[in-house]
PDB file of N, CA and C in Angstrom:
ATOM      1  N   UNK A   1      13.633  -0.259  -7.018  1.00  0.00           N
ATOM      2  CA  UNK A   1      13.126   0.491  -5.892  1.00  0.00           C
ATOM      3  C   UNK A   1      12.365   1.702  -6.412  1.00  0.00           C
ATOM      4  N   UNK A   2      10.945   2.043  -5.794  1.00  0.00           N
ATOM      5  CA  UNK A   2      10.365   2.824  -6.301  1.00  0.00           C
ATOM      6  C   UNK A   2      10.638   4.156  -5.334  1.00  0.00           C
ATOM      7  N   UNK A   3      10.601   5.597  -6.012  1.00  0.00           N
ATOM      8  CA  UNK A   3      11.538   6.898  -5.582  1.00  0.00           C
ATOM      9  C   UNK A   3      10.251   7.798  -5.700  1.00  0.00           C
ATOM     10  N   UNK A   4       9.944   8.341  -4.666  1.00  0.00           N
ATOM     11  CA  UNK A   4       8.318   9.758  -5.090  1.00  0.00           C
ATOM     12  C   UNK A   4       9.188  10.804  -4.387  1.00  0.00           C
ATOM     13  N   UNK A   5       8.589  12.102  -4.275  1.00  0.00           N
ATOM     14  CA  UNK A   5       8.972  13.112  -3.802  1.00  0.00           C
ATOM     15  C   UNK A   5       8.787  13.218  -2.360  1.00  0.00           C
ATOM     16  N   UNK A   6       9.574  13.760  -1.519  1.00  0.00           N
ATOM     17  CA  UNK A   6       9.066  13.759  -0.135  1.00  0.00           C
ATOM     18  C   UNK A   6       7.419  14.989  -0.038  1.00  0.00           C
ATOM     19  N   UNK A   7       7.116  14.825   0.955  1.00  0.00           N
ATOM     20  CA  UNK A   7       5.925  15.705   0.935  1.00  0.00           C
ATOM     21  C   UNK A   7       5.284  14.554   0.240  1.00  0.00           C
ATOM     22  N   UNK A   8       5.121  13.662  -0.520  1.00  0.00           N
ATOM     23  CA  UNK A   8       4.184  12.809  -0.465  1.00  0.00           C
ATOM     24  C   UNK A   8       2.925  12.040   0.108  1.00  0.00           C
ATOM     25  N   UNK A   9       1.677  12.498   0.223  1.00  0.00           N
ATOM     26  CA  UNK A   9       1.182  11.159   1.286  1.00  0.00           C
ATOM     27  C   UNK A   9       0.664  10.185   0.664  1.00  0.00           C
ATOM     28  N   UNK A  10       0.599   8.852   1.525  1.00  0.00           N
ATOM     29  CA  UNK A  10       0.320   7.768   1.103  1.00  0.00           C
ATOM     30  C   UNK A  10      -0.349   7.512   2.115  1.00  0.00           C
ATOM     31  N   UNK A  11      -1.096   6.734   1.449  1.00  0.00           N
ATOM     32  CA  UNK A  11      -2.002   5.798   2.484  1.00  0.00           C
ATOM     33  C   UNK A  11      -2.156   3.888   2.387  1.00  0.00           C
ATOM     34  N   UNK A  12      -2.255   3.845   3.510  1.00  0.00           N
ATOM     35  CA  UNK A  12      -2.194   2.062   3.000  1.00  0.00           C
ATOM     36  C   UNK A  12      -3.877   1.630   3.538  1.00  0.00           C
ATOM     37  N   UNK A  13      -4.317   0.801   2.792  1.00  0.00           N
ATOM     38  CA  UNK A  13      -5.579   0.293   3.271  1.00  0.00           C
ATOM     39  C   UNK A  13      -5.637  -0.559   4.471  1.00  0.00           C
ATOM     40  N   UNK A  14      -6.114  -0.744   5.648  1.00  0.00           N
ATOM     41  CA  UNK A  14      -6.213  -1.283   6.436  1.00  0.00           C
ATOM     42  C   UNK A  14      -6.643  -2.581   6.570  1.00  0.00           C
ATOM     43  N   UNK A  15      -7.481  -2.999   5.529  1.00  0.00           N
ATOM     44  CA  UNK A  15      -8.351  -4.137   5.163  1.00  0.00           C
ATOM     45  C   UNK A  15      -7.617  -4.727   3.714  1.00  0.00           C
ATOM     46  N   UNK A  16      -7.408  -5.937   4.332  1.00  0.00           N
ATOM     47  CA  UNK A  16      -7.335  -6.753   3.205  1.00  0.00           C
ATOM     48  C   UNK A  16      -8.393  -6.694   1.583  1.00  0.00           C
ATOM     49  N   UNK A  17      -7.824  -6.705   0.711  1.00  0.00           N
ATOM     50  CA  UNK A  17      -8.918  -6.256  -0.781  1.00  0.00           C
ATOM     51  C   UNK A  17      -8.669  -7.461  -1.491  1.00  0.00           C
ATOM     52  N   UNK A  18      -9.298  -7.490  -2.671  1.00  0.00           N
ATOM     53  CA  UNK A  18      -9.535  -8.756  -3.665  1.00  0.00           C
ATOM     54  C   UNK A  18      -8.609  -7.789  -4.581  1.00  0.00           C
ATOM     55  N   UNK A  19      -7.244  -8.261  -4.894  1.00  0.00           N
ATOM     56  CA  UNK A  19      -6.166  -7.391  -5.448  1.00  0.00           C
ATOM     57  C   UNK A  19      -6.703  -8.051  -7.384  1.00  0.00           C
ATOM     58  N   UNK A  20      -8.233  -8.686  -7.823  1.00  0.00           N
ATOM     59  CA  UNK A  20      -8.467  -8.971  -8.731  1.00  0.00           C
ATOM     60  C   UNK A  20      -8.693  -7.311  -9.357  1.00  0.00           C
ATOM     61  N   UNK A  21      -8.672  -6.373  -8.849  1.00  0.00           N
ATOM     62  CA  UNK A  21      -9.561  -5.019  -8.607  1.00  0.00           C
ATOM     63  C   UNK A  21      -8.344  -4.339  -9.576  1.00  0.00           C
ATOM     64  N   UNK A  22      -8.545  -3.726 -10.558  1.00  0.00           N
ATOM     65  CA  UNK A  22      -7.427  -2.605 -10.980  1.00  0.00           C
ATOM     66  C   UNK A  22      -7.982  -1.192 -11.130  1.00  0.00           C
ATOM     67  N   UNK A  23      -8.249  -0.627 -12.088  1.00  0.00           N
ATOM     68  CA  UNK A  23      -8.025   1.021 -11.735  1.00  0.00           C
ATOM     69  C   UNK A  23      -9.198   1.457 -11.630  1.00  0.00           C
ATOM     70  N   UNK A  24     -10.496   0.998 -12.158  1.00  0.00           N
ATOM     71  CA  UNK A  24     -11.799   1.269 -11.485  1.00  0.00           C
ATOM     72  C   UNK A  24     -12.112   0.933 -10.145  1.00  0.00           C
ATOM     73  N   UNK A  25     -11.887  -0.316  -9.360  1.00  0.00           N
ATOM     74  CA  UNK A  25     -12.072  -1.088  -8.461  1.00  0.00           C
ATOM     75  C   UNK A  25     -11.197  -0.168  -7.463  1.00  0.00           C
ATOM     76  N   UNK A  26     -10.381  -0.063  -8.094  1.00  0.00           N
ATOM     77  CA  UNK A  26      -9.185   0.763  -6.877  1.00  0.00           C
ATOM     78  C   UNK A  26      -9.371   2.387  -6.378  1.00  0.00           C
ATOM     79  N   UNK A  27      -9.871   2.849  -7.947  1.00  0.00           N
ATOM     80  CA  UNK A  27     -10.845   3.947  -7.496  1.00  0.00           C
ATOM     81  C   UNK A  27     -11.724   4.200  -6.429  1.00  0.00           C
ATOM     82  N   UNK A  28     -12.783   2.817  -7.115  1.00  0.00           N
ATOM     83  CA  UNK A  28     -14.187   3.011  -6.117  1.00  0.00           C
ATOM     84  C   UNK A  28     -13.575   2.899  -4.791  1.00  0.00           C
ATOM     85  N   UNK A  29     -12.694   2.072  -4.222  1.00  0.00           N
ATOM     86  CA  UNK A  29     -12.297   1.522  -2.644  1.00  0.00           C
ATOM     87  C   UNK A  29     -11.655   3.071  -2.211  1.00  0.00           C
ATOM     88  N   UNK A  30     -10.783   3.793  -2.610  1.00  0.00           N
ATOM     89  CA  UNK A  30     -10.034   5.204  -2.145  1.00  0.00           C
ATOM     90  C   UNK A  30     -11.334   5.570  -2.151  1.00  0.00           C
ATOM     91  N   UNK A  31     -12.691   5.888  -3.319  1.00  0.00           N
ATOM     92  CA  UNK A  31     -13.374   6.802  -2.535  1.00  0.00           C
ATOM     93  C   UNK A  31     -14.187   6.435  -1.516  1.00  0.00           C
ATOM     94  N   UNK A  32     -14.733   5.183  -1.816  1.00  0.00           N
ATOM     95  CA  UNK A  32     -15.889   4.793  -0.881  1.00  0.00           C
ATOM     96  C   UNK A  32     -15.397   4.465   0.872  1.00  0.00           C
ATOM     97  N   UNK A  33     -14.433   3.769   0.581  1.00  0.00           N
ATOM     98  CA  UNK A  33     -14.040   2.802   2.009  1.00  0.00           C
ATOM     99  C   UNK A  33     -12.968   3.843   2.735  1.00  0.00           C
ATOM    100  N   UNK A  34     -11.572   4.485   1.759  1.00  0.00           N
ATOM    101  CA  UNK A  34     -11.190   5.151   2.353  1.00  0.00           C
ATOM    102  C   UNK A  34     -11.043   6.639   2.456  1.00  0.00           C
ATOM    103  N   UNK A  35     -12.143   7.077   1.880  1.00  0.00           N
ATOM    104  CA  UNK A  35     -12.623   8.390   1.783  1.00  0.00           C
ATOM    105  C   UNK A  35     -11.754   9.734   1.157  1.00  0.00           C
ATOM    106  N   UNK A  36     -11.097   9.121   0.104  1.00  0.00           N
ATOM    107  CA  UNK A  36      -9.800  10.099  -0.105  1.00  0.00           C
ATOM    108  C   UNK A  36     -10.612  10.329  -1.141  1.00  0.00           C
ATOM    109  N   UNK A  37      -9.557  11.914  -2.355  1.00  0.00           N
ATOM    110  CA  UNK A  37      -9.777  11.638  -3.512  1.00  0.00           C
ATOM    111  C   UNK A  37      -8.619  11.029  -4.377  1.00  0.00           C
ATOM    112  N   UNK A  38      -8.753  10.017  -5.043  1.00  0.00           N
ATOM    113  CA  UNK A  38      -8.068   9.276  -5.710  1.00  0.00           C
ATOM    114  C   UNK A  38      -7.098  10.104  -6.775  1.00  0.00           C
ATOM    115  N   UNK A  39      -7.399  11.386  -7.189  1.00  0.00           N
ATOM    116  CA  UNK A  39      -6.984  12.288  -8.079  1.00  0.00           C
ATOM    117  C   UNK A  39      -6.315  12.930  -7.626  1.00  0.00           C
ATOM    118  N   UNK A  40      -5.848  13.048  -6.035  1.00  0.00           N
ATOM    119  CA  UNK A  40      -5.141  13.928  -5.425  1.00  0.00           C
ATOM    120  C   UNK A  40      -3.638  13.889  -5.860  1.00  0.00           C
ATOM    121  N   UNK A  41      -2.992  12.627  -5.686  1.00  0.00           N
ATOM    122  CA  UNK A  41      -1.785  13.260  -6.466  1.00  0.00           C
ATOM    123  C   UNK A  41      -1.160  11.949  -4.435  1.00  0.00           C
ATOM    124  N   UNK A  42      -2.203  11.398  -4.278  1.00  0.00           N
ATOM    125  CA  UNK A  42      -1.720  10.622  -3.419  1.00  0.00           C
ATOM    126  C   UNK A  42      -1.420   9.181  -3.870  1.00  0.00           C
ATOM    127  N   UNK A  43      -0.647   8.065  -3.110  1.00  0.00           N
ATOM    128  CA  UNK A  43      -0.415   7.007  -3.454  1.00  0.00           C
ATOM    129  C   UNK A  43      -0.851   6.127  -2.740  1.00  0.00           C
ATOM    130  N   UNK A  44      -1.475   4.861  -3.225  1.00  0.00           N
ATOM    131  CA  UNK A  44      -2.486   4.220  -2.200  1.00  0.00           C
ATOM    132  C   UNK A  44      -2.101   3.054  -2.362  1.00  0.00           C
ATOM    133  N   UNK A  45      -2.135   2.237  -0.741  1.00  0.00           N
ATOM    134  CA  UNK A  45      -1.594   0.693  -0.926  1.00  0.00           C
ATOM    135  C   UNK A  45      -2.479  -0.585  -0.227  1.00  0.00           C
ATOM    136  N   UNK A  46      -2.596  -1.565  -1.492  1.00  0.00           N
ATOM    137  CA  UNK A  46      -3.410  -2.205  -0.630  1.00  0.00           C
ATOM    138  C   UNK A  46      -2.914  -3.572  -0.936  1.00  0.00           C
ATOM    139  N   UNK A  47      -3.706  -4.506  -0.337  1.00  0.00           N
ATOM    140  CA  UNK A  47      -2.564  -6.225  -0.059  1.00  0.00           C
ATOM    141  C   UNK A  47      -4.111  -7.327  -0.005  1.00  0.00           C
ATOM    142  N   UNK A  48      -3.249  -8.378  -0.624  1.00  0.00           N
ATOM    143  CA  UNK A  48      -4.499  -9.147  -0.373  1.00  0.00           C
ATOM    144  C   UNK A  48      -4.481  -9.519   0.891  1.00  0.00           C
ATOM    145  N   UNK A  49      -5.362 -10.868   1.204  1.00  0.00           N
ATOM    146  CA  UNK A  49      -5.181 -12.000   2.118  1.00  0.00           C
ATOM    147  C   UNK A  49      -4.575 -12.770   2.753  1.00  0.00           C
ATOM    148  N   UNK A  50      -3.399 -13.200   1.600  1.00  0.00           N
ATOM    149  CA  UNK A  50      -2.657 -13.572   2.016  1.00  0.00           C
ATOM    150  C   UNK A  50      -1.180 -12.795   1.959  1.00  0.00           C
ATOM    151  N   UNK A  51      -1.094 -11.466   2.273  1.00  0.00           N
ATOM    152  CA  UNK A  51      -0.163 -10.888   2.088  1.00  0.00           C
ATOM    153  C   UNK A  51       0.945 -10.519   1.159  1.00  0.00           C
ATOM    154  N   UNK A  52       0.773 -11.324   0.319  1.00  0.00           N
ATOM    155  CA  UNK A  52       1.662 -11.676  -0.353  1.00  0.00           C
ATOM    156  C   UNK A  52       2.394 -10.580  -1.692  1.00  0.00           C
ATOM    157  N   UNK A  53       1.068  -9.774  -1.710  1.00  0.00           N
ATOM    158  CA  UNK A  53       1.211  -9.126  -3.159  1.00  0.00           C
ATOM    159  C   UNK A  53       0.715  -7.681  -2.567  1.00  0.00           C
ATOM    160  N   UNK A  54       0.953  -7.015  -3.600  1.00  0.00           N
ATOM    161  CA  UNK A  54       0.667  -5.437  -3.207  1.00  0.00           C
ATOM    162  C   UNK A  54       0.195  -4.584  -4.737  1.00  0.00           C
ATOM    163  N   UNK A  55      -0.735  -3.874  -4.164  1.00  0.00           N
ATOM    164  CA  UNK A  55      -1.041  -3.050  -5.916  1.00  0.00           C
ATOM    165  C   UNK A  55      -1.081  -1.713  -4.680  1.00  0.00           C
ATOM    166  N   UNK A  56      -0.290  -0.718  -5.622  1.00  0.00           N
ATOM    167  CA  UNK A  56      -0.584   1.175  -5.810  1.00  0.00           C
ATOM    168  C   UNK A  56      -1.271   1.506  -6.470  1.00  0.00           C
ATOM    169  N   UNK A  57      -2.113   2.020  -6.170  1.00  0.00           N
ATOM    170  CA  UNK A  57      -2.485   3.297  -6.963  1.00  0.00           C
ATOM    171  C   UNK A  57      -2.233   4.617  -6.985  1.00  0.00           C
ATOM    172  N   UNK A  58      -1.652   5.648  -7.682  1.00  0.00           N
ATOM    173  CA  UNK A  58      -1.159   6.586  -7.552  1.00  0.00           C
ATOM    174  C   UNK A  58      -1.650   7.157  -9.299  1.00  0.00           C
ATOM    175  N   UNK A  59      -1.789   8.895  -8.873  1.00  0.00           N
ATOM    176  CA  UNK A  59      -2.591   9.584  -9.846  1.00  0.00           C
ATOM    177  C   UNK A  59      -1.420  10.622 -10.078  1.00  0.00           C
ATOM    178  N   UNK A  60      -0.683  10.730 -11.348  1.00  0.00           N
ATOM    179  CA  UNK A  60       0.683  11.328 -11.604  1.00  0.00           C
ATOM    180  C   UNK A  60       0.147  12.784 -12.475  1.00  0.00           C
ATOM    181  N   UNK A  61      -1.606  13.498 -12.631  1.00  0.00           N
ATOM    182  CA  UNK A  61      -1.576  14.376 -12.580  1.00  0.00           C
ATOM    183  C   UNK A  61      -2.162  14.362 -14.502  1.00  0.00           C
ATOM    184  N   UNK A  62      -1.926  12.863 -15.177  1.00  0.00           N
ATOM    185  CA  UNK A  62      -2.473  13.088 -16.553  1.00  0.00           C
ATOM    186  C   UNK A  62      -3.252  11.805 -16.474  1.00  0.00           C
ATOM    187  N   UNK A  63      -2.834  10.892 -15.420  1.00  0.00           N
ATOM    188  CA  UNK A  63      -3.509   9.675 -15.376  1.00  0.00           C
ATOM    189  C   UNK A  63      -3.433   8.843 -14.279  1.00  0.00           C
ATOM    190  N   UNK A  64      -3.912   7.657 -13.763  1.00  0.00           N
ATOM    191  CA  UNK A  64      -3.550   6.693 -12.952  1.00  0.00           C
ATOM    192  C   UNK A  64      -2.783   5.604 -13.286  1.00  0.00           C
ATOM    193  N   UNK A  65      -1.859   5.228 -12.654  1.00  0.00           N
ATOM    194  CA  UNK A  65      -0.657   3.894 -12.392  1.00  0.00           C
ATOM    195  C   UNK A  65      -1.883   2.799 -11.936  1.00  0.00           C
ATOM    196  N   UNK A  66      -1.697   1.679 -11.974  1.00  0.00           N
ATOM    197  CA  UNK A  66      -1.332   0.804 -11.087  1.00  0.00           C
ATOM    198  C   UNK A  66      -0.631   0.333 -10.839  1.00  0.00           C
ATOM    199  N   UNK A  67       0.108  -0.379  -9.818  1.00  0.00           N
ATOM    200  CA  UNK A  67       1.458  -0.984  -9.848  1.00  0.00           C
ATOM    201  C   UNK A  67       1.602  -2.329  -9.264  1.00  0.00           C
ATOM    202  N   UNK A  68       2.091  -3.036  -9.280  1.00  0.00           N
ATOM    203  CA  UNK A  68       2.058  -4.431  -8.822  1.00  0.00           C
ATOM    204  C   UNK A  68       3.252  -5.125  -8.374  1.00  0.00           C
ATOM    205  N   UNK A  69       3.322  -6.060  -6.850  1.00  0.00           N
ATOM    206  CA  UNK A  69       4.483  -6.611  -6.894  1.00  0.00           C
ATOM    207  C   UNK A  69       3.522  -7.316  -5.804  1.00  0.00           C
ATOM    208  N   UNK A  70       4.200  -9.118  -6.575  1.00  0.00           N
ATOM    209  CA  UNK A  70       3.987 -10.477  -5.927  1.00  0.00           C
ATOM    210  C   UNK A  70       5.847 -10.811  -5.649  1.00  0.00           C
ATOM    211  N   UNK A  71       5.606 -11.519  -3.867  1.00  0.00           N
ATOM    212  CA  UNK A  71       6.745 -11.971  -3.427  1.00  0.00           C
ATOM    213  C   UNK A  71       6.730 -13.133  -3.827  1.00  0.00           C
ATOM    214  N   UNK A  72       7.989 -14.094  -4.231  1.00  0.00           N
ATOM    215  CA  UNK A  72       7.954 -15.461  -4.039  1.00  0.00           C
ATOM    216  C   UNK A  72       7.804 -15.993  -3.045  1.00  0.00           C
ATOM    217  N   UNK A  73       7.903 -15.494  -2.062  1.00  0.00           N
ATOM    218  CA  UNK A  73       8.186 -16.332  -0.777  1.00  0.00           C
ATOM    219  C   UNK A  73       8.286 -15.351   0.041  1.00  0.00           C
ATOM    220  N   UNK A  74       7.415 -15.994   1.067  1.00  0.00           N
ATOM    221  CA  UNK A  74       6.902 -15.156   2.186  1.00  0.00           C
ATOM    222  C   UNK A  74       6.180 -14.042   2.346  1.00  0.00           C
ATOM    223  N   UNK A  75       5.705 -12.908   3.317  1.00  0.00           N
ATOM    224  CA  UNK A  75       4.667 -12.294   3.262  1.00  0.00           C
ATOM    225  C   UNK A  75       5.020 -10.582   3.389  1.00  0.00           C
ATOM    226  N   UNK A  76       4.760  -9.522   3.424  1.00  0.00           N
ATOM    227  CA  UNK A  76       4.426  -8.077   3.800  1.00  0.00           C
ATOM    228  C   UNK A  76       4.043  -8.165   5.189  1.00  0.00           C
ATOM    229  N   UNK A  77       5.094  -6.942   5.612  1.00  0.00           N
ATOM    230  CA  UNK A  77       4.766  -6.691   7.147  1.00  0.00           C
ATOM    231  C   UNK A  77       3.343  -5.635   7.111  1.00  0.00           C
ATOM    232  N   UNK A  78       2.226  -5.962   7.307  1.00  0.00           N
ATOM    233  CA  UNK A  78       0.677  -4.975   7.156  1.00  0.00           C
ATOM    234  C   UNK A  78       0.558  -4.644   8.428  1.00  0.00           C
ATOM    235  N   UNK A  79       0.561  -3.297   8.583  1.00  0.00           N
ATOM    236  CA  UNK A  79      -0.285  -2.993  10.269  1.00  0.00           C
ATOM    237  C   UNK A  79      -1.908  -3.416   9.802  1.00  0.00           C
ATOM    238  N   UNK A  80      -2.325  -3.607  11.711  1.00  0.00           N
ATOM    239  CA  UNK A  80      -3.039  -4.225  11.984  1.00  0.00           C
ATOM    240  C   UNK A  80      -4.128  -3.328  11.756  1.00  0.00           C
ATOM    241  N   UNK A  81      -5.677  -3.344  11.496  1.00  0.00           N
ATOM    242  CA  UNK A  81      -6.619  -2.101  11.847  1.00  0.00           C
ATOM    243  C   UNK A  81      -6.663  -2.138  13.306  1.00  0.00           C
ATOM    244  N   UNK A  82      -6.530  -1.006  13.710  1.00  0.00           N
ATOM    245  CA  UNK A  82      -6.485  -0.727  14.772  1.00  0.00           C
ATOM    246  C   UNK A  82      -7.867  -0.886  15.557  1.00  0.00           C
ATOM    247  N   UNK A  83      -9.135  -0.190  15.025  1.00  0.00           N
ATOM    248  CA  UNK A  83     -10.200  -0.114  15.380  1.00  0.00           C
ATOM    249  C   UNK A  83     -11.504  -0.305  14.296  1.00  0.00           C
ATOM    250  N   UNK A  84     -12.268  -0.623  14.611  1.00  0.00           N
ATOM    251  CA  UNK A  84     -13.568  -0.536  13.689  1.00  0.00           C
ATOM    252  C   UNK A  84     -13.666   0.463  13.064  1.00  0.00           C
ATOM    253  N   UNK A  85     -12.904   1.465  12.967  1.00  0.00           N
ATOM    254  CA  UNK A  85     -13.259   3.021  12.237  1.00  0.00           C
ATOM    255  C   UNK A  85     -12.202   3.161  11.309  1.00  0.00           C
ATOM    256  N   UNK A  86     -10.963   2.321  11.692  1.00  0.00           N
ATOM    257  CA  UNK A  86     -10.006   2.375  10.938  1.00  0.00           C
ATOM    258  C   UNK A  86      -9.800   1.747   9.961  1.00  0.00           C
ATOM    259  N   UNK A  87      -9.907   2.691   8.604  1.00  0.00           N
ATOM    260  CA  UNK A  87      -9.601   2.192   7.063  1.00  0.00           C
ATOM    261  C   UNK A  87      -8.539   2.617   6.741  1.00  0.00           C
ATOM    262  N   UNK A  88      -7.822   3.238   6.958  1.00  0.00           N
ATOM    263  CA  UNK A  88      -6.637   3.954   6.162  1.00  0.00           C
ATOM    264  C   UNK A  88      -5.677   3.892   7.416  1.00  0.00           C
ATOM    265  N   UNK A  89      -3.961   3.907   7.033  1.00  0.00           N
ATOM    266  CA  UNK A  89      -2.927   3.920   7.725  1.00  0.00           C
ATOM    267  C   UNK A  89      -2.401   5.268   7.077  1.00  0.00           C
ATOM    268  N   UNK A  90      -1.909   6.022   7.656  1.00  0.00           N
ATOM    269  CA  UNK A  90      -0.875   6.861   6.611  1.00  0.00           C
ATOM    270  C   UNK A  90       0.578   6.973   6.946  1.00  0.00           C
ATOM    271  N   UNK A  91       1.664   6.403   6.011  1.00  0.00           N
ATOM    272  CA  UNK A  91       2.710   6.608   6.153  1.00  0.00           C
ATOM    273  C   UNK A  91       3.793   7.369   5.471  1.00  0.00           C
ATOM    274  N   UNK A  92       4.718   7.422   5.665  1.00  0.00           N
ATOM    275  CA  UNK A  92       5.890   8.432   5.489  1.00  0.00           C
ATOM    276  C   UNK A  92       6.229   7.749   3.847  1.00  0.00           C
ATOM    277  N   UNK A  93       6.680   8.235   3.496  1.00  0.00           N
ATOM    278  CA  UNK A  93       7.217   7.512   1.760  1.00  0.00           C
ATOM    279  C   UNK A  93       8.691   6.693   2.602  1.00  0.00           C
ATOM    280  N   UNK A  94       9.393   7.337   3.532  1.00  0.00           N
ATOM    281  CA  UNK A  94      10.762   5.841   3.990  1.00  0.00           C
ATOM    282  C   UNK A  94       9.761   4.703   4.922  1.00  0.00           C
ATOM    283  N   UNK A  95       8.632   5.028   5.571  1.00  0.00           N
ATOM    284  CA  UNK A  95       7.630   3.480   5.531  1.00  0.00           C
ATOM    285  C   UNK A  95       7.570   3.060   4.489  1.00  0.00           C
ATOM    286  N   UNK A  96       7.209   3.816   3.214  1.00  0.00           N
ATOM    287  CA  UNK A  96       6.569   2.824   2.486  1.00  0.00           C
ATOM    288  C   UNK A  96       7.832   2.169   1.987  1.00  0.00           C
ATOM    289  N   UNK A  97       8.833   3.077   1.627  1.00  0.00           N
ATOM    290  CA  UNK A  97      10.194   2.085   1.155  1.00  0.00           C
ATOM    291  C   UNK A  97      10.548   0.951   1.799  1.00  0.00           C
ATOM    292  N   UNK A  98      10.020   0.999   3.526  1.00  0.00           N
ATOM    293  CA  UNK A  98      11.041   0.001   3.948  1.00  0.00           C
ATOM    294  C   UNK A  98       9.541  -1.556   3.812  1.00  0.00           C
ATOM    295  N   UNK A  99       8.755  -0.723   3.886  1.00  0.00           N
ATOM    296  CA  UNK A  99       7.949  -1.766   3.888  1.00  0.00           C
ATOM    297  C   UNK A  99       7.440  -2.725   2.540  1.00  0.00           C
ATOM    298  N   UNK A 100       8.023  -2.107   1.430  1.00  0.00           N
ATOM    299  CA  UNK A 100       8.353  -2.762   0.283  1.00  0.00           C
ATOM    300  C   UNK A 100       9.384  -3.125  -0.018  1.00  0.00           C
ATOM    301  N   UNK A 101      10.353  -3.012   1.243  1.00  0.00           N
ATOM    302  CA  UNK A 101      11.864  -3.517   0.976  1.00  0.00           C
ATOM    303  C   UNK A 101      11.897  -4.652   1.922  1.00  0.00           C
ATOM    304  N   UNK A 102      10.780  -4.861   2.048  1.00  0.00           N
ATOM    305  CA  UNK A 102      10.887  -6.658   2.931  1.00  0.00           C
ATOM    306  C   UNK A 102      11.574  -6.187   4.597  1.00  0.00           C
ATOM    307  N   UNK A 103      10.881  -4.899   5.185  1.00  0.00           N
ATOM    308  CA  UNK A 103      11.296  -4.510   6.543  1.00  0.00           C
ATOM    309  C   UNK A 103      10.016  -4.358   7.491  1.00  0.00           C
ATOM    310  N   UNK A 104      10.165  -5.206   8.026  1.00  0.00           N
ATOM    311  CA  UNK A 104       8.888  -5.306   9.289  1.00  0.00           C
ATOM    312  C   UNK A 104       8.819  -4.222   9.708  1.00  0.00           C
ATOM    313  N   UNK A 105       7.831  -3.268  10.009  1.00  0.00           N
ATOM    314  CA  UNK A 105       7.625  -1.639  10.589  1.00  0.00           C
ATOM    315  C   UNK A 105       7.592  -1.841  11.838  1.00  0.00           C
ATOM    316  N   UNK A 106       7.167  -2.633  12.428  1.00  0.00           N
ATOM    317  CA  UNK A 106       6.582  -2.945  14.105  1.00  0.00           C
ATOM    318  C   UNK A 106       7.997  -3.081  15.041  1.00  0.00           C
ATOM    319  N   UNK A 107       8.427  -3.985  14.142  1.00  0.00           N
ATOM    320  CA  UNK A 107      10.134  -4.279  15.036  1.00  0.00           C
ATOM    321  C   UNK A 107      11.428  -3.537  15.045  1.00  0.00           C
ATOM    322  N   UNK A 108      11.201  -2.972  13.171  1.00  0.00           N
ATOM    323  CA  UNK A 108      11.979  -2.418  12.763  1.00  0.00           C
ATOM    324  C   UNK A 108      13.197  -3.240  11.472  1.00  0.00           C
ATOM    325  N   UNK A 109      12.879  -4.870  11.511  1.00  0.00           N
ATOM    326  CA  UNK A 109      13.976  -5.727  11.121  1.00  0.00           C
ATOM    327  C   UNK A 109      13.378  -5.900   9.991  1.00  0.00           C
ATOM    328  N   UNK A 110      14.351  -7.156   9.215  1.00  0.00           N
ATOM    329  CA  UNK A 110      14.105  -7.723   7.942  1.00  0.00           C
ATOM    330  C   UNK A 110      13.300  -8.634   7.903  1.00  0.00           C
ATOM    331  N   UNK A 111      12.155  -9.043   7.201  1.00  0.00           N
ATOM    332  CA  UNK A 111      11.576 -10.333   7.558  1.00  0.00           C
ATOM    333  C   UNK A 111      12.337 -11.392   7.192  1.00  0.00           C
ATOM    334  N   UNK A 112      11.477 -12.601   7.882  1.00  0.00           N
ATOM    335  CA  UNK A 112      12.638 -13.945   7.819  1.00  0.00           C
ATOM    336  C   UNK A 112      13.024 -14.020   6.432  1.00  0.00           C
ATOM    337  N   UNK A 113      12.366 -14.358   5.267  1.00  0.00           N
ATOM    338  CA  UNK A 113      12.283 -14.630   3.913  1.00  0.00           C
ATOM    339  C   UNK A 113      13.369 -13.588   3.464  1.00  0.00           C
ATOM    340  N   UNK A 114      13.834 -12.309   3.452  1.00  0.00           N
ATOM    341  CA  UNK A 114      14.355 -11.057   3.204  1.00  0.00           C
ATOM    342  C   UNK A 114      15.687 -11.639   3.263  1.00  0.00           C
ATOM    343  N   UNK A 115      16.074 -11.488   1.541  1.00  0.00           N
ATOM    344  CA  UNK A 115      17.956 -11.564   1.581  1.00  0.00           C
ATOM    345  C   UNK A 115      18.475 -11.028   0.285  1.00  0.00           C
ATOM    346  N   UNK A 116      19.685 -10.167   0.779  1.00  0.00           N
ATOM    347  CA  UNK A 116      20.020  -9.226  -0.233  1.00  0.00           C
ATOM    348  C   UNK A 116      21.753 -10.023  -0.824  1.00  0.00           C
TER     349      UNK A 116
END
């Protein structure tokens, strides 16, 4: 389980990405698409297509992470873009926990696949 400081922000990408992309690629998308600066000291999440997998990026102040996690089975609960304007989600660091802990945000539950 991954642990950041509260006061954290994160952002999740709204749009599905080509998760082929690592720390240049992930760069260019925080600045271009979701208008942050990547150097801030924020943590950024994005998912492919098929849900399945997830890369961070996060800037710890001497360098950039990437981070990576593919499910065996089954998918990530992703909010939806809301609107044509919407690139970025921002959530709480216990979203992002629960939502890397295999917990649907919308309902509140475990997804089906999810067993401890």
């Amino acid at each position: 389980m991954l642990s950041f400081a509260n006061g954290l922000k994160i952002f999740l990408s709204a749009e599905k990405v080509d998760l082929r992309k690592s720390f240049d690629g992930l760069h260019a998308l925080v600045l271009n698409q979701l208008k942050e600066d990547p150097l801030s000291g924020a943590i950024f999440l994005f998912t492919n297509k098929r849900k399945n997998r997830i890369k961070i990026l996060y800037f710890d102040g001497t360098g950039l992470w990437v981070m990576a996690k593919r499910l065996e089975q089954g998918t990530f609960y992703w909010p939806k873009q809301m609107d044509a304007n919407t690139e970025k989600v921002k959530l709480t660091p216990e979203a992002m926990t629960l939502l890397l802990d295999g917990v649907d945000l919308k309902s509140g539950t475990l997804r089906p696949w999810y067993e401890r």
